[in-house]
PDB file of N, CA and C in Angstrom:
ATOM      1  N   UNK A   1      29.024   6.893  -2.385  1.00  0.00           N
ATOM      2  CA  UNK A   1      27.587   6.703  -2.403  1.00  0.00           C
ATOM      3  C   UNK A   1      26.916   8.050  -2.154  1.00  0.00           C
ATOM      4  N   UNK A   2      26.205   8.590  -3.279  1.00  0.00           N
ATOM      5  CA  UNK A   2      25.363  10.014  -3.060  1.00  0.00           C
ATOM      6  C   UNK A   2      24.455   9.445  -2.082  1.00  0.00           C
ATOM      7  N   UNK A   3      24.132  10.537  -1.046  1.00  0.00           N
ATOM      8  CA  UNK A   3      23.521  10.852   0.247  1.00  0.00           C
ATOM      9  C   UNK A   3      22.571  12.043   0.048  1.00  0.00           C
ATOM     10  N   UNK A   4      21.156  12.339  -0.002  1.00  0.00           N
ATOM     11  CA  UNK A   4      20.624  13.441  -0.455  1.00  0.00           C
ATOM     12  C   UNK A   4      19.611  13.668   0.458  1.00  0.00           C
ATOM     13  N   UNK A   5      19.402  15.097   1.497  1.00  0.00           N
ATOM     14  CA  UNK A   5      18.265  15.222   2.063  1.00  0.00           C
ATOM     15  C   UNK A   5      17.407  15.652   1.263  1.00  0.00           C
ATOM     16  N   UNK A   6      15.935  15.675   1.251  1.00  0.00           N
ATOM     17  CA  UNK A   6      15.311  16.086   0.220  1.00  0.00           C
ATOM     18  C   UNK A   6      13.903  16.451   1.330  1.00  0.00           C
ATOM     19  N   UNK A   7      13.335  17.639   0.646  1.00  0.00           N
ATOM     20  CA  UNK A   7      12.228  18.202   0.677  1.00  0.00           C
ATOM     21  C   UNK A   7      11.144  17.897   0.183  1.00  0.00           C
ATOM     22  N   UNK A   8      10.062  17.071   0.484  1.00  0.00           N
ATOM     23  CA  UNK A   8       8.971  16.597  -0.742  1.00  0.00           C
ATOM     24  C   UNK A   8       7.699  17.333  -0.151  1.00  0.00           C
ATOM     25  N   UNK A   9       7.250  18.015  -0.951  1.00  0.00           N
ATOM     26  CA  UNK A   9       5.704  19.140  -0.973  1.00  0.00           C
ATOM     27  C   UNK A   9       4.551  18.210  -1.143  1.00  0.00           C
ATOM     28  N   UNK A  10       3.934  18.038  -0.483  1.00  0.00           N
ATOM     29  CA  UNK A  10       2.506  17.487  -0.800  1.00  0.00           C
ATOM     30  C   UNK A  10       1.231  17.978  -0.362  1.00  0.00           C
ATOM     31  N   UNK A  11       0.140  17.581  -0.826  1.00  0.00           N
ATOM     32  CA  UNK A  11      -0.983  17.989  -0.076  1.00  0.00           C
ATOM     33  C   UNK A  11      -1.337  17.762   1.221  1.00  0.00           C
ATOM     34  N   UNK A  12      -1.701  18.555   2.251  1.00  0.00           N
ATOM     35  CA  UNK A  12      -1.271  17.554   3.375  1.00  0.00           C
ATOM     36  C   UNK A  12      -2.237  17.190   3.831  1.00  0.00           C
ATOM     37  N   UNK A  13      -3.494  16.661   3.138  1.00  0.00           N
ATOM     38  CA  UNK A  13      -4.091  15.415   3.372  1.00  0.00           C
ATOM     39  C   UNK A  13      -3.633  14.131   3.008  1.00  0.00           C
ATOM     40  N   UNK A  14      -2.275  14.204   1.775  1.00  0.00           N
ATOM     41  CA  UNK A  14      -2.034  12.731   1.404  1.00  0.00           C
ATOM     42  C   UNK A  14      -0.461  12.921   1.896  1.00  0.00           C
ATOM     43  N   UNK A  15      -0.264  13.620   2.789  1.00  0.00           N
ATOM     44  CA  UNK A  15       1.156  13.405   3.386  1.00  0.00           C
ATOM     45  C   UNK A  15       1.218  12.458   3.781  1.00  0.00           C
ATOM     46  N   UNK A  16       0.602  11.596   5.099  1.00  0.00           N
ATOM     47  CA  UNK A  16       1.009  10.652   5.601  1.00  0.00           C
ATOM     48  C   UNK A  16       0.565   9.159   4.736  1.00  0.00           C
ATOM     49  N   UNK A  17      -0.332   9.031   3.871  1.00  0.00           N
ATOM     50  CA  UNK A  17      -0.901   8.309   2.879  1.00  0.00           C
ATOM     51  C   UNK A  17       1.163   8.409   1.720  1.00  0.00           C
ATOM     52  N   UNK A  18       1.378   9.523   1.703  1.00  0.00           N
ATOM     53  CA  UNK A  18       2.425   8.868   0.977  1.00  0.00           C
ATOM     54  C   UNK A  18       3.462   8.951   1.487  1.00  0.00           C
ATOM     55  N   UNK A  19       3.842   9.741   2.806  1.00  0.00           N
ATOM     56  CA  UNK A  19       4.518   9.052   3.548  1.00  0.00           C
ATOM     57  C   UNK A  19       5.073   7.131   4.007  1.00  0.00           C
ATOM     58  N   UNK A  20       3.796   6.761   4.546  1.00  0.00           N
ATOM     59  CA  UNK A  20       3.852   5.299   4.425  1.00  0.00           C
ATOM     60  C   UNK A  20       4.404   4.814   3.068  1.00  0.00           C
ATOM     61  N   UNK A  21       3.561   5.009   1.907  1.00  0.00           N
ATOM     62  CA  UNK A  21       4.094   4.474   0.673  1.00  0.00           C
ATOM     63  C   UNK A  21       5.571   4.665   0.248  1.00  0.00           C
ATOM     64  N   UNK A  22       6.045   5.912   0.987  1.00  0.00           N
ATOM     65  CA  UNK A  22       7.619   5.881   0.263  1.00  0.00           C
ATOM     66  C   UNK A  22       7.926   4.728   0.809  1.00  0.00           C
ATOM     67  N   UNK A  23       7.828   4.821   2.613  1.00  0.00           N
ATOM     68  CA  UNK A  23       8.445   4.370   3.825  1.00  0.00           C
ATOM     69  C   UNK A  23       8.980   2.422   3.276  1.00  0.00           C
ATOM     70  N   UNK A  24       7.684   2.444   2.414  1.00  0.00           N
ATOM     71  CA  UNK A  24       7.200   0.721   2.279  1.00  0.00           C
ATOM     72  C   UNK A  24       8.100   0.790   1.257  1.00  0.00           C
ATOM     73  N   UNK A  25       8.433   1.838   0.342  1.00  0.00           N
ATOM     74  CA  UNK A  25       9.456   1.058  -1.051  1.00  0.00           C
ATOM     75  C   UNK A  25      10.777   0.979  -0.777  1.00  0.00           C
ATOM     76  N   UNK A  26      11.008   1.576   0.249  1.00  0.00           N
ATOM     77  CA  UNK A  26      12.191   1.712   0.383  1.00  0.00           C
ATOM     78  C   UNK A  26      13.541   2.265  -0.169  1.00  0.00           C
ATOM     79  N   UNK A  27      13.241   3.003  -1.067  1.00  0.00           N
ATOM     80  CA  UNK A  27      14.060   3.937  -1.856  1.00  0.00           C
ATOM     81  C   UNK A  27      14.081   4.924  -1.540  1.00  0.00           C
ATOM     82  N   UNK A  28      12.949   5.864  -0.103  1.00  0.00           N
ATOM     83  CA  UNK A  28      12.890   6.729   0.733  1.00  0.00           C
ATOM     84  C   UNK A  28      12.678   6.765   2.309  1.00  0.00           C
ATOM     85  N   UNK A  29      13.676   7.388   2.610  1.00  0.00           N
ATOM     86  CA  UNK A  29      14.015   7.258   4.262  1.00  0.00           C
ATOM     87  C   UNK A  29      13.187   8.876   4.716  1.00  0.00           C
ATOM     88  N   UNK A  30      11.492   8.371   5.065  1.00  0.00           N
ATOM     89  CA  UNK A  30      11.028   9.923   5.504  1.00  0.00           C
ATOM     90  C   UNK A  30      11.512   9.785   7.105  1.00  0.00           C
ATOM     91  N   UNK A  31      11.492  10.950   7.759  1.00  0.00           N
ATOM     92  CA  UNK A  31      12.330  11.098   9.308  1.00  0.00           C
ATOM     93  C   UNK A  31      11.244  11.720   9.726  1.00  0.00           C
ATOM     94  N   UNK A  32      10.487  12.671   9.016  1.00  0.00           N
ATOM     95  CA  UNK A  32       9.569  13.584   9.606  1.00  0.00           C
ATOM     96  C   UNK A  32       7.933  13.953   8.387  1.00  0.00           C
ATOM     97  N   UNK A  33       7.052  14.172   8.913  1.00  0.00           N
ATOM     98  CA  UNK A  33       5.665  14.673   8.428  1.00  0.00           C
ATOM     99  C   UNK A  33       5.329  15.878   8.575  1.00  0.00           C
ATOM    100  N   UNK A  34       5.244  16.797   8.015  1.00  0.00           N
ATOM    101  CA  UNK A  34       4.842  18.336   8.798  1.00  0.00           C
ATOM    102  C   UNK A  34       3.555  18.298   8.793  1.00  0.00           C
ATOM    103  N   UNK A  35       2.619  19.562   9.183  1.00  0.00           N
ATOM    104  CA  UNK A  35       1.314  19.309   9.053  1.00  0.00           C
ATOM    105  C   UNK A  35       1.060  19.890   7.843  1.00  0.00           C
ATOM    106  N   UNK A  36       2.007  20.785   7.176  1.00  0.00           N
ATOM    107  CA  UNK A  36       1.505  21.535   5.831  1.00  0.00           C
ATOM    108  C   UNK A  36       1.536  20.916   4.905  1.00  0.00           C
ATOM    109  N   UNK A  37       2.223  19.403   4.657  1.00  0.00           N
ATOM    110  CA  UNK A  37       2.593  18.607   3.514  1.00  0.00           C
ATOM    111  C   UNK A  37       3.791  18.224   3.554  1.00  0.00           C
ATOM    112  N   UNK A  38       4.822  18.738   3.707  1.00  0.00           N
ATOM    113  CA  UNK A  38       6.150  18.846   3.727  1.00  0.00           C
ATOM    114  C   UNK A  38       6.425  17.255   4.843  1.00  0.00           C
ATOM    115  N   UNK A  39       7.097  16.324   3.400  1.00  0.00           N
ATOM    116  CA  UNK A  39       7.717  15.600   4.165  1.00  0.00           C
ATOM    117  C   UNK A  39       9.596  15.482   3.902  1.00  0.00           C
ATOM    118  N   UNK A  40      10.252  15.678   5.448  1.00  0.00           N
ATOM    119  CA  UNK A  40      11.747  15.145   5.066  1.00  0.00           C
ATOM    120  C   UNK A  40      12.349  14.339   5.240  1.00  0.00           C
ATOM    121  N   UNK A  41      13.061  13.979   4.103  1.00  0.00           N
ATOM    122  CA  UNK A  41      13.458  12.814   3.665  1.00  0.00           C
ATOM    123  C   UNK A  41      15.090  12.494   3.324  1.00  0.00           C
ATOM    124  N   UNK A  42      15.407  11.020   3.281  1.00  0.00           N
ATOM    125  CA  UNK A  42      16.928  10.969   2.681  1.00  0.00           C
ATOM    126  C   UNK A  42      16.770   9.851   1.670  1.00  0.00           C
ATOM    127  N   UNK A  43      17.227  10.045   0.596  1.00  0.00           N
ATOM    128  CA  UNK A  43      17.831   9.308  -0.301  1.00  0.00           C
ATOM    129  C   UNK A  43      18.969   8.935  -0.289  1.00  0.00           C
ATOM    130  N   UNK A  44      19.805   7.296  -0.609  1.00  0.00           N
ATOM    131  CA  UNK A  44      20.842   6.801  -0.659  1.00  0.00           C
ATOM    132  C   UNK A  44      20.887   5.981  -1.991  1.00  0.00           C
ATOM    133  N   UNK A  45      21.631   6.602  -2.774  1.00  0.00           N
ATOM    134  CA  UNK A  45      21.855   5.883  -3.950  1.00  0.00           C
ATOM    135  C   UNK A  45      23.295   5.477  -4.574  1.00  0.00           C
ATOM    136  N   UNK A  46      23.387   4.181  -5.115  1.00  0.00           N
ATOM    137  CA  UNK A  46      24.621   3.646  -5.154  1.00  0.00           C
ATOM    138  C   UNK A  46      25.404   5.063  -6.548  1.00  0.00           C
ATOM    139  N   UNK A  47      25.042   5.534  -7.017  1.00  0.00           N
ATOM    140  CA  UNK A  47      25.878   6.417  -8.278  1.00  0.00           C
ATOM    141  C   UNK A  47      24.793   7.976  -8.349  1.00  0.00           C
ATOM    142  N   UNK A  48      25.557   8.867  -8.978  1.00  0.00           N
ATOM    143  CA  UNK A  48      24.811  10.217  -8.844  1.00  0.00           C
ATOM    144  C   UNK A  48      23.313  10.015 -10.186  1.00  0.00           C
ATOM    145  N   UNK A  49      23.573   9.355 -10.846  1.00  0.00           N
ATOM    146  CA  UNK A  49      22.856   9.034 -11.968  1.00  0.00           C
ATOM    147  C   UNK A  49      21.340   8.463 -11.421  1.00  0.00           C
ATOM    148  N   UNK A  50      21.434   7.289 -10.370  1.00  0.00           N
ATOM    149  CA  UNK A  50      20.321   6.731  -9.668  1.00  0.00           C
ATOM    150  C   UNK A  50      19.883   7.814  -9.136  1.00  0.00           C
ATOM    151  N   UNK A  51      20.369   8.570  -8.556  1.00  0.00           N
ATOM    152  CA  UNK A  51      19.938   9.629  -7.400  1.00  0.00           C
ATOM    153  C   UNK A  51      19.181  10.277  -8.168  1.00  0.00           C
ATOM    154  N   UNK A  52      19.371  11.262  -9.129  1.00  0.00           N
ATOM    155  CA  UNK A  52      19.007  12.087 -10.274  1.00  0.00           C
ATOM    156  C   UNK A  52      17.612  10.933 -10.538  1.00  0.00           C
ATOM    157  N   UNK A  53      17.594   9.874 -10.701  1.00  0.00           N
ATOM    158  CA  UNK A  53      16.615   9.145 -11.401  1.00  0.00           C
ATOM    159  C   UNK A  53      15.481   8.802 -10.197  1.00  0.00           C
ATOM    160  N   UNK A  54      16.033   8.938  -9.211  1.00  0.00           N
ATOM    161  CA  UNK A  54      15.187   8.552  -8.037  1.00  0.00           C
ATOM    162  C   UNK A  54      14.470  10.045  -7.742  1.00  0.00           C
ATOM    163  N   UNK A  55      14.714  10.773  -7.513  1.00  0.00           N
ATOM    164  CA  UNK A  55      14.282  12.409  -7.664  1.00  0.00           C
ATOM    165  C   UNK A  55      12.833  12.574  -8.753  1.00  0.00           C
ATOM    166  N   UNK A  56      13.624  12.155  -9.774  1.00  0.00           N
ATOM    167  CA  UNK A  56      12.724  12.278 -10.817  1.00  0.00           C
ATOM    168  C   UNK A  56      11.354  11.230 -10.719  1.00  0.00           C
ATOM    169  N   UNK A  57      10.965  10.261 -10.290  1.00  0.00           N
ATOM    170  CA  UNK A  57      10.398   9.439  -9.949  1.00  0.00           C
ATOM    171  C   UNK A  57       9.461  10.017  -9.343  1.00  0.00           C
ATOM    172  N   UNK A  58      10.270  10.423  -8.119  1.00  0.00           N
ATOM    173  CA  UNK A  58       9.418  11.229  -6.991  1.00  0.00           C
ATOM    174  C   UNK A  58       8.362  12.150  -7.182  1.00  0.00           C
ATOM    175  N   UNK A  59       8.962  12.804  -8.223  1.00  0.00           N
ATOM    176  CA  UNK A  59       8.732  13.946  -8.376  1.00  0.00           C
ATOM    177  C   UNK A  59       7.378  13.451  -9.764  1.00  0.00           C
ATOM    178  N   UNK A  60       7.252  12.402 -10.260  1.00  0.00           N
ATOM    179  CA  UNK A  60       6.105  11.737 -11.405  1.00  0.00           C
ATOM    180  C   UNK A  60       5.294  11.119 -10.103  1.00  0.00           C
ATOM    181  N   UNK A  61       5.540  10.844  -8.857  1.00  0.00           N
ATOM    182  CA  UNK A  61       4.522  10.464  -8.133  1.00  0.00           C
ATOM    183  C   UNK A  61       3.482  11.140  -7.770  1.00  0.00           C
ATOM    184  N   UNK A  62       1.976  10.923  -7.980  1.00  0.00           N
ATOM    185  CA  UNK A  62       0.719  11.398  -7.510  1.00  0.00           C
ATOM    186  C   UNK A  62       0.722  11.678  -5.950  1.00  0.00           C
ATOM    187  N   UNK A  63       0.753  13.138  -6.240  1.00  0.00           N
ATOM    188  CA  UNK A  63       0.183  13.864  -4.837  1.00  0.00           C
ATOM    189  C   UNK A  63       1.528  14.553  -4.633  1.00  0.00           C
ATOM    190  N   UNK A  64       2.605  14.366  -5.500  1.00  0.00           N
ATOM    191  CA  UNK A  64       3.556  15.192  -4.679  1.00  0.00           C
ATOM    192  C   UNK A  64       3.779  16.294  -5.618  1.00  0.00           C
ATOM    193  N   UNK A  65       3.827  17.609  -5.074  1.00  0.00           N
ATOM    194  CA  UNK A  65       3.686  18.625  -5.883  1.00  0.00           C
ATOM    195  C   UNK A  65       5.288  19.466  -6.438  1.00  0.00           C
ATOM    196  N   UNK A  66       6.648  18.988  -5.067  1.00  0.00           N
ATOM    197  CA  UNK A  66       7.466  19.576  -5.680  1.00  0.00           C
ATOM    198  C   UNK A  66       8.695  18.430  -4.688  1.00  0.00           C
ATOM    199  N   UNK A  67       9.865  18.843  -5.163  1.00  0.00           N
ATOM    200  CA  UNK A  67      10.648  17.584  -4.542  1.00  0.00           C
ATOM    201  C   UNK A  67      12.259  18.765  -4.632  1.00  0.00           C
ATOM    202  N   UNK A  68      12.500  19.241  -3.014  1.00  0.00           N
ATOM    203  CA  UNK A  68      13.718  19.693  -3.648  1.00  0.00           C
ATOM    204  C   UNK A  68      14.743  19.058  -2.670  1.00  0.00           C
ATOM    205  N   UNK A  69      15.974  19.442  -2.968  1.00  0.00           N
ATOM    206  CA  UNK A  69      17.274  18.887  -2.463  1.00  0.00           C
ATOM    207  C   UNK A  69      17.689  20.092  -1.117  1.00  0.00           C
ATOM    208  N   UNK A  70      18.083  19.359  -0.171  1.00  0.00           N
ATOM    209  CA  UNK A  70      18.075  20.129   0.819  1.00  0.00           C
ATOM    210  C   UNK A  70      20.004  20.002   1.301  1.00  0.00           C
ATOM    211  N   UNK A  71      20.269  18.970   0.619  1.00  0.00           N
ATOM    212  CA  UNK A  71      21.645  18.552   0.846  1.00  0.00           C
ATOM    213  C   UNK A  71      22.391  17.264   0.649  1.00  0.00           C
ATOM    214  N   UNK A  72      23.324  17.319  -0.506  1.00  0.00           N
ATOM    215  CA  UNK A  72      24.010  16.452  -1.335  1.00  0.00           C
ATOM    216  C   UNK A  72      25.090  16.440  -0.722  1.00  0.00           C
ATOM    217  N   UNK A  73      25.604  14.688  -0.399  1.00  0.00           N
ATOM    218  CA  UNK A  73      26.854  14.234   0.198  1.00  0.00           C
ATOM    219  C   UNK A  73      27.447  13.035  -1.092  1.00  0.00           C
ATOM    220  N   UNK A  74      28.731  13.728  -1.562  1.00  0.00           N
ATOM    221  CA  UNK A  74      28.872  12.454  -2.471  1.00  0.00           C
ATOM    222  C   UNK A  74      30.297  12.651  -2.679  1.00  0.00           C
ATOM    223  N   UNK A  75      30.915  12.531  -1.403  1.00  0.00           N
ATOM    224  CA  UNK A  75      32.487  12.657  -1.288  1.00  0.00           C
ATOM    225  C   UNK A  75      33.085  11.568  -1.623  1.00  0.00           C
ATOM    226  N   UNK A  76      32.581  10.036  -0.712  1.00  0.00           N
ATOM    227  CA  UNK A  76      33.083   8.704  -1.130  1.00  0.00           C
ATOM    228  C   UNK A  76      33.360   8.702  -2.541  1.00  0.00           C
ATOM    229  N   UNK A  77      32.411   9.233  -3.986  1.00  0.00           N
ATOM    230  CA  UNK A  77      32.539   9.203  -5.036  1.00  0.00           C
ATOM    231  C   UNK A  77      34.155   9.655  -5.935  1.00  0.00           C
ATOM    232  N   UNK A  78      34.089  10.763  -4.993  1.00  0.00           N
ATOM    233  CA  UNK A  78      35.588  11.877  -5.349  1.00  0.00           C
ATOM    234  C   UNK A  78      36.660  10.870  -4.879  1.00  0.00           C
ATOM    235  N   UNK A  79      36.871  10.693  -3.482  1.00  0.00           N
ATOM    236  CA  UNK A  79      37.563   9.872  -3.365  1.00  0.00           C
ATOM    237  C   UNK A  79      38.278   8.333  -4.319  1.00  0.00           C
ATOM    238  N   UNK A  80      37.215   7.647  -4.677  1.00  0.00           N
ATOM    239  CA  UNK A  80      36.982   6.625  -5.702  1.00  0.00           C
ATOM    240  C   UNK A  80      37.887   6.516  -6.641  1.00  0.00           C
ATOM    241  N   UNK A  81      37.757   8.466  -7.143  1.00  0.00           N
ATOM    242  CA  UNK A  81      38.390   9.146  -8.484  1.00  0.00           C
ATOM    243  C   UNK A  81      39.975   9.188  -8.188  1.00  0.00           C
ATOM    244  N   UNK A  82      40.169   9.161  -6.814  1.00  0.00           N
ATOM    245  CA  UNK A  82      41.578  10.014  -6.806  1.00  0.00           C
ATOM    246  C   UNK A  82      42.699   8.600  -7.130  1.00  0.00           C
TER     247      UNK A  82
END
């Protein structure tokens, strides 16, 4: 199961406005709010393909200006393979 910390840039008047909204879909685990915009976050997605697609999402959502990866765990996957 890919595991991804992620970096999401926003304006940071609608940080906590989309903070809540990830919080509520549940396809994003925010941990923290900065005051500059910057919220961090984890993604858990069942295949690397969702993950990639969940990113991308993010990243078509209003108000968020950039979305990066701070750290990819997707060993269980390798394992799977062997």
């Amino acid at each position: 199961m890919p595991v991804s910390g992620i970096v999401i840039r926003c304006a940071p008047e609608r940080s906590d406005d989309l903070a809540r909204s990830l919080r509520l879909s549940g396809s994003v685990e925010v941990s923290q709010v900065l005051d500059d915009g910057t919220l961090i976050a984890v993604i858990e997605t069942s295949t690397v393909d969702e993950e990639v697609a969940s990113v991308k999402r993010l990243m078509d959502t209003e108000g968020v200006l950039d979305v990066m990866v701070a750290y990819h765990n997707f060993e269980d996957l390798i394992d799977r393979e062997c």
